[in-house]
PDB file of N, CA and C in Angstrom:
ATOM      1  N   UNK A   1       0.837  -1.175   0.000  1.00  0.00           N
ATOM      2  CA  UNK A   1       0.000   0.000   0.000  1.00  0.00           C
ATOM      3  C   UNK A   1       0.884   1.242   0.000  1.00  0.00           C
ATOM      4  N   UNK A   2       0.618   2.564  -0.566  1.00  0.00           N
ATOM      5  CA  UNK A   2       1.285   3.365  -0.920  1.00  0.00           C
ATOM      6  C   UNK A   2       1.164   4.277   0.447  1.00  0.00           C
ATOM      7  N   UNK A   3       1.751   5.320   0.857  1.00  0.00           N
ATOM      8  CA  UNK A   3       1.819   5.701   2.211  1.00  0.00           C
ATOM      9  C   UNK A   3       0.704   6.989   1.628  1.00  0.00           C
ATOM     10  N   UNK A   4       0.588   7.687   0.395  1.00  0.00           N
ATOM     11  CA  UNK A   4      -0.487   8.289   0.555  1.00  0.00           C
ATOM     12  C   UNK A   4      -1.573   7.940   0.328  1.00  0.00           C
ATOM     13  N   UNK A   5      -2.369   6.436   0.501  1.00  0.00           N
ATOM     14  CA  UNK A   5      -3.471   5.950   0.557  1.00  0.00           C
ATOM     15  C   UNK A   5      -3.555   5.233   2.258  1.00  0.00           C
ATOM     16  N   UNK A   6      -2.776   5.339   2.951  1.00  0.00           N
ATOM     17  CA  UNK A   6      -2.812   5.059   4.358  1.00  0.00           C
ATOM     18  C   UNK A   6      -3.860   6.155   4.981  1.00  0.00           C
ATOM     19  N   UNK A   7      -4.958   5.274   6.179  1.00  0.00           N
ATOM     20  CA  UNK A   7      -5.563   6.537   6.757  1.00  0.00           C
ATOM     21  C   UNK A   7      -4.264   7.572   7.519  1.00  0.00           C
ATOM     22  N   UNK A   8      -4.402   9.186   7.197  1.00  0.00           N
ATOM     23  CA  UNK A   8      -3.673  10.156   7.933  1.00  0.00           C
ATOM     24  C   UNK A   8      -4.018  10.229   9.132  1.00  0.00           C
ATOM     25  N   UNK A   9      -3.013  10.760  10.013  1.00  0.00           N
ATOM     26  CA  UNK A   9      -2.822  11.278  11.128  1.00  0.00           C
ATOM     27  C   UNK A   9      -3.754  12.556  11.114  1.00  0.00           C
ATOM     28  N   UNK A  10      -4.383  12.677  12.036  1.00  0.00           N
ATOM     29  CA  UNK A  10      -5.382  13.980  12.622  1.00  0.00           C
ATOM     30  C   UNK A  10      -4.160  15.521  12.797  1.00  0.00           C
ATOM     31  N   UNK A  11      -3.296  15.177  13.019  1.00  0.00           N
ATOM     32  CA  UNK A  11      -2.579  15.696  13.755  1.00  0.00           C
ATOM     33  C   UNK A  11      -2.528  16.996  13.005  1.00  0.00           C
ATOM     34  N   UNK A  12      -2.357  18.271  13.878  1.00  0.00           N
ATOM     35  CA  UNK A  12      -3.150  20.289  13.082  1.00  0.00           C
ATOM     36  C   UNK A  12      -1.600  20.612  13.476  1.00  0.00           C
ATOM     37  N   UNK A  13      -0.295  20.362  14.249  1.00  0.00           N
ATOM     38  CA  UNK A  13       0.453  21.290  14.738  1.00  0.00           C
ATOM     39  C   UNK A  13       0.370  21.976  15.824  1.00  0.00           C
ATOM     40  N   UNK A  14      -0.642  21.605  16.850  1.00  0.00           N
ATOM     41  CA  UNK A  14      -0.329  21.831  18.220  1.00  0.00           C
ATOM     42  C   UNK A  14      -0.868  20.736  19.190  1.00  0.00           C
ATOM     43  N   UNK A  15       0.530  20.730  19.170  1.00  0.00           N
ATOM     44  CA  UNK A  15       1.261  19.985  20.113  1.00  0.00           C
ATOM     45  C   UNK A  15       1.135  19.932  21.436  1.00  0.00           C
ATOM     46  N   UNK A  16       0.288  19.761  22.615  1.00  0.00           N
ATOM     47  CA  UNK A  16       0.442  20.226  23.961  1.00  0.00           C
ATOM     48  C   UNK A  16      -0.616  18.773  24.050  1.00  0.00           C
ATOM     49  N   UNK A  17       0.159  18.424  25.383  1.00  0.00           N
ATOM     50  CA  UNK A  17      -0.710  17.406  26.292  1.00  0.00           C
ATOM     51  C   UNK A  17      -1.636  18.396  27.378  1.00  0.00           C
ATOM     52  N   UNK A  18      -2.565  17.855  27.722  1.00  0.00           N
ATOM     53  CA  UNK A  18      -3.447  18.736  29.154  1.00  0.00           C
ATOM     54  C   UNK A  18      -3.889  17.691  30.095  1.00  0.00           C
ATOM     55  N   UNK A  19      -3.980  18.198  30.812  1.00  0.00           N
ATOM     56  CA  UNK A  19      -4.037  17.101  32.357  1.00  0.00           C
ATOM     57  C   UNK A  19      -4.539  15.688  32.280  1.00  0.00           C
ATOM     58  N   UNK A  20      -5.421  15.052  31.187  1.00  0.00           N
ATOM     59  CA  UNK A  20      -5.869  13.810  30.549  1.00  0.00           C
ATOM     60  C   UNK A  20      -5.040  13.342  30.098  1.00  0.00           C
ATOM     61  N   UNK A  21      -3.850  13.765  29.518  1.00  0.00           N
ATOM     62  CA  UNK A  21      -3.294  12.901  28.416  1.00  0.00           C
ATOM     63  C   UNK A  21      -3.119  12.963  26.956  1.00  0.00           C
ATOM     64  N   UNK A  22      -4.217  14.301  27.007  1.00  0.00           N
ATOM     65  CA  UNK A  22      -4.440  14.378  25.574  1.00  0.00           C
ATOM     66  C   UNK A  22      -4.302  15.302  25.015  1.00  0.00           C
ATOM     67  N   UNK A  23      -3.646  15.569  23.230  1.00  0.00           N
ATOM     68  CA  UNK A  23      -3.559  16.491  22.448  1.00  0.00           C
ATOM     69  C   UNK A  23      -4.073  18.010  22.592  1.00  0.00           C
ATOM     70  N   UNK A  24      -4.050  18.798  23.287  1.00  0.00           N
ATOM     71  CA  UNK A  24      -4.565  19.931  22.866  1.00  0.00           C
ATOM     72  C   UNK A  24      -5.364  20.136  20.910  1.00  0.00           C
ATOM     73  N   UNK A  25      -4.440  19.690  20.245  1.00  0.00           N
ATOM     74  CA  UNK A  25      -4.808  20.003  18.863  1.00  0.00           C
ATOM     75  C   UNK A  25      -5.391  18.589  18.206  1.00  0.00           C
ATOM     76  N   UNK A  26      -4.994  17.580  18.464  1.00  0.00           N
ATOM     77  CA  UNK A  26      -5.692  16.588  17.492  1.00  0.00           C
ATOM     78  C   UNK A  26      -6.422  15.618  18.263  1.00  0.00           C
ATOM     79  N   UNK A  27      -6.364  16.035  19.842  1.00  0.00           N
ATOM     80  CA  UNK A  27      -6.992  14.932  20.592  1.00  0.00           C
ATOM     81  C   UNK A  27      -6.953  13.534  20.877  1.00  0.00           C
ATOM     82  N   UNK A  28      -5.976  13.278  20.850  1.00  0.00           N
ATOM     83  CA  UNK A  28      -5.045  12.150  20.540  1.00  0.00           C
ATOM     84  C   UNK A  28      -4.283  11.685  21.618  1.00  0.00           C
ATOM     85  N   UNK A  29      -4.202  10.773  22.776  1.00  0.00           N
ATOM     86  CA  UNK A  29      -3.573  10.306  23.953  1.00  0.00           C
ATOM     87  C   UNK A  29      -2.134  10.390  23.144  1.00  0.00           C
ATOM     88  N   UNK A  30      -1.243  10.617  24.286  1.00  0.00           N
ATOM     89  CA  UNK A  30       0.255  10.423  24.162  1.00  0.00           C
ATOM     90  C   UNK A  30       1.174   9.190  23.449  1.00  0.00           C
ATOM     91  N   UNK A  31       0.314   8.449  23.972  1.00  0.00           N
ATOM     92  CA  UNK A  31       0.368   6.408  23.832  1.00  0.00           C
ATOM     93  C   UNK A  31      -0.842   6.751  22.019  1.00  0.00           C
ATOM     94  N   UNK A  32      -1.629   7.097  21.617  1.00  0.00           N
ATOM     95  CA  UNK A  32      -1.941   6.838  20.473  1.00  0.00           C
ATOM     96  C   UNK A  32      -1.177   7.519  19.654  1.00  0.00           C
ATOM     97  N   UNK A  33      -0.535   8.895  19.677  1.00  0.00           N
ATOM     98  CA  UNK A  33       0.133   9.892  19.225  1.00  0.00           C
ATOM     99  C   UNK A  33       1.730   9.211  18.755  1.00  0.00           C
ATOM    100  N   UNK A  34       1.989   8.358  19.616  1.00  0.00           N
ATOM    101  CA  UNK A  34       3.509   7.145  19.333  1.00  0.00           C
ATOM    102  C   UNK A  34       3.200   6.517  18.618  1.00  0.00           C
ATOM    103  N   UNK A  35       2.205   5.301  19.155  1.00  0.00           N
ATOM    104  CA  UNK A  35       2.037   4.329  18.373  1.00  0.00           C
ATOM    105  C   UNK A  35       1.227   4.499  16.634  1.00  0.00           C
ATOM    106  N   UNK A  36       1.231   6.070  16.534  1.00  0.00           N
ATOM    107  CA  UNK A  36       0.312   6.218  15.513  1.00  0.00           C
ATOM    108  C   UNK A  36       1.156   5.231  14.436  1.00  0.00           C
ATOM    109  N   UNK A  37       2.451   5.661  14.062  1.00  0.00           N
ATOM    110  CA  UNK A  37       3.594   4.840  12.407  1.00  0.00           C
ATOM    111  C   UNK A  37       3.346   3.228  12.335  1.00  0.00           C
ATOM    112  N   UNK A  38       2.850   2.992  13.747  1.00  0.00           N
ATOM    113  CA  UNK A  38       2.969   1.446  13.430  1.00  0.00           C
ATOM    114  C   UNK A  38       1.521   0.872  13.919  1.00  0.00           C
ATOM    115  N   UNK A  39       0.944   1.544  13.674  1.00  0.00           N
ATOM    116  CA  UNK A  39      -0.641   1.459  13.725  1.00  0.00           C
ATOM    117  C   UNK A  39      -1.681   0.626  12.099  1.00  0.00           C
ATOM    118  N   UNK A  40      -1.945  -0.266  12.022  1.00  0.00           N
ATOM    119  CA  UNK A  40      -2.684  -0.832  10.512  1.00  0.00           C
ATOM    120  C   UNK A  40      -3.864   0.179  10.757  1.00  0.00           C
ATOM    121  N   UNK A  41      -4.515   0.541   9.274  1.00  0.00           N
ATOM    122  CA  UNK A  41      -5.389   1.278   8.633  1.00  0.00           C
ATOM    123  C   UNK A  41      -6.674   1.125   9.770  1.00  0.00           C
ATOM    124  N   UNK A  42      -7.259  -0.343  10.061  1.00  0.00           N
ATOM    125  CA  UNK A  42      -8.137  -0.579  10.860  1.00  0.00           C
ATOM    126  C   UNK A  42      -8.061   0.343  12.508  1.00  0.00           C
ATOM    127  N   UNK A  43      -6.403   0.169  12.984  1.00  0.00           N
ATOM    128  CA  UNK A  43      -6.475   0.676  13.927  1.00  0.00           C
ATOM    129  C   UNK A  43      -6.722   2.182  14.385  1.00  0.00           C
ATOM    130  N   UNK A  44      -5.773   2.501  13.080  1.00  0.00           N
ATOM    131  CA  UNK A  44      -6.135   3.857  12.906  1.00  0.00           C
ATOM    132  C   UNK A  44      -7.327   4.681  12.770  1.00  0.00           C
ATOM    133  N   UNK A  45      -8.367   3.953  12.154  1.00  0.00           N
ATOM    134  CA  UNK A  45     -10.154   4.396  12.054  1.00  0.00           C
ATOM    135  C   UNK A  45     -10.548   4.311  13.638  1.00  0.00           C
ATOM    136  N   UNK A  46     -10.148   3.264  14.369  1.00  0.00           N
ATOM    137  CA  UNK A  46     -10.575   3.191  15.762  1.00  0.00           C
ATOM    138  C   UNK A  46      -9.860   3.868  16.494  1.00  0.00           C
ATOM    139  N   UNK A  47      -8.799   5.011  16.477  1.00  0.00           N
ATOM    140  CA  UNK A  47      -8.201   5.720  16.909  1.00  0.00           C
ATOM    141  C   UNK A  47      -9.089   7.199  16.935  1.00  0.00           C
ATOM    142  N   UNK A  48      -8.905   6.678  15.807  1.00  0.00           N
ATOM    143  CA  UNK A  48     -10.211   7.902  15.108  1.00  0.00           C
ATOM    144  C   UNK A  48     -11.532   8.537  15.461  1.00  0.00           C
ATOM    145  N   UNK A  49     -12.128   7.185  15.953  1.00  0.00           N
ATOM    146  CA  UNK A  49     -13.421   7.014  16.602  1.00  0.00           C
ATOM    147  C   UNK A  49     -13.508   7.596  17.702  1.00  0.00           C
ATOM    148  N   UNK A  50     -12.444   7.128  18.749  1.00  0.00           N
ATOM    149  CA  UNK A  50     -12.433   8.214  20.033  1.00  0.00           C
ATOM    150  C   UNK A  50     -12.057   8.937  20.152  1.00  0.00           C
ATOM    151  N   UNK A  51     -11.165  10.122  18.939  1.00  0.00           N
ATOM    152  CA  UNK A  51     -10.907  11.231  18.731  1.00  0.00           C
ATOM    153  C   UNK A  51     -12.148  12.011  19.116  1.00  0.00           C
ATOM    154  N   UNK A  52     -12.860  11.596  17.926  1.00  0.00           N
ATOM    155  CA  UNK A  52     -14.041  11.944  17.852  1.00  0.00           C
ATOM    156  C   UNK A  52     -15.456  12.235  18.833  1.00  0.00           C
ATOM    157  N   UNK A  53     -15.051  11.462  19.333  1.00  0.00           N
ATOM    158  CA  UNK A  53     -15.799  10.925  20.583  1.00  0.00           C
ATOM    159  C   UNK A  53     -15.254  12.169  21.692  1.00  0.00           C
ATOM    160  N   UNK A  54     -13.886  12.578  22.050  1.00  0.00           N
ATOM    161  CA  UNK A  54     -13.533  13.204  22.912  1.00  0.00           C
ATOM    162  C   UNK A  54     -13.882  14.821  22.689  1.00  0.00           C
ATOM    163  N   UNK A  55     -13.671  14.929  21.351  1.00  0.00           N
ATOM    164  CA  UNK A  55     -14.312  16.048  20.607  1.00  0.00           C
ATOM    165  C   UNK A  55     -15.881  16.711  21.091  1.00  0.00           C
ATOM    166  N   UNK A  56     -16.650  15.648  20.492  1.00  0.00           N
ATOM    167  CA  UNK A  56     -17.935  15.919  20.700  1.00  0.00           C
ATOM    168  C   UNK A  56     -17.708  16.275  23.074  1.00  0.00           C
ATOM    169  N   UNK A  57     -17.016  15.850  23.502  1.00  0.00           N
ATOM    170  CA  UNK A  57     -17.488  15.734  24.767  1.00  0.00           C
ATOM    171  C   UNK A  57     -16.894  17.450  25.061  1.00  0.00           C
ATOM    172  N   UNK A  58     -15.962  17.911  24.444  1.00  0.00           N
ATOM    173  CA  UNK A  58     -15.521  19.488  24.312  1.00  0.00           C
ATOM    174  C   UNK A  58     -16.070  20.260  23.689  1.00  0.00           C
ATOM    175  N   UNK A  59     -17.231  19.990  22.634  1.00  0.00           N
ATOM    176  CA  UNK A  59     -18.105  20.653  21.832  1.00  0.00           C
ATOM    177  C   UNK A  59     -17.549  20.752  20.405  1.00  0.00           C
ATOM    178  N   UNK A  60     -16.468  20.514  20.230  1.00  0.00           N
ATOM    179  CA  UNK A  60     -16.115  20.486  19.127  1.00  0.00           C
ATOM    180  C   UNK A  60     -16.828  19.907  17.427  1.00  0.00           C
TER     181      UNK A  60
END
């Protein structure tokens, strides 16, 4: 698979953890934010999912 048909990284350029663990900018735990390079496509959608999920709980 070609690396630009891989699901992308969320990731906007800011960078900051906050008292959870998580991304200021892409919402993303520290531990998902590493393991993102060696993450398969599947995992990555379910990474995704509770991005999302953490989002909606900030209003985003």
């Amino acid at each position: 698979m070609r690396r630009q048909d891989r699901v992308q990284s969320p990731c906007v350029s800011i960078c900051a953890l906050d008292e959870q663990d998580q991304c200021i900018g892409c919402h993303r735990t520290s531990d998902e934010i590493m393991s993102w390079p060696i993450l398969t496509d599947e995992e990555r959608r379910e990474v995704l999912k509770l991005v999302a999920l953490r989002e909606e709980k900030v209003g985003i």
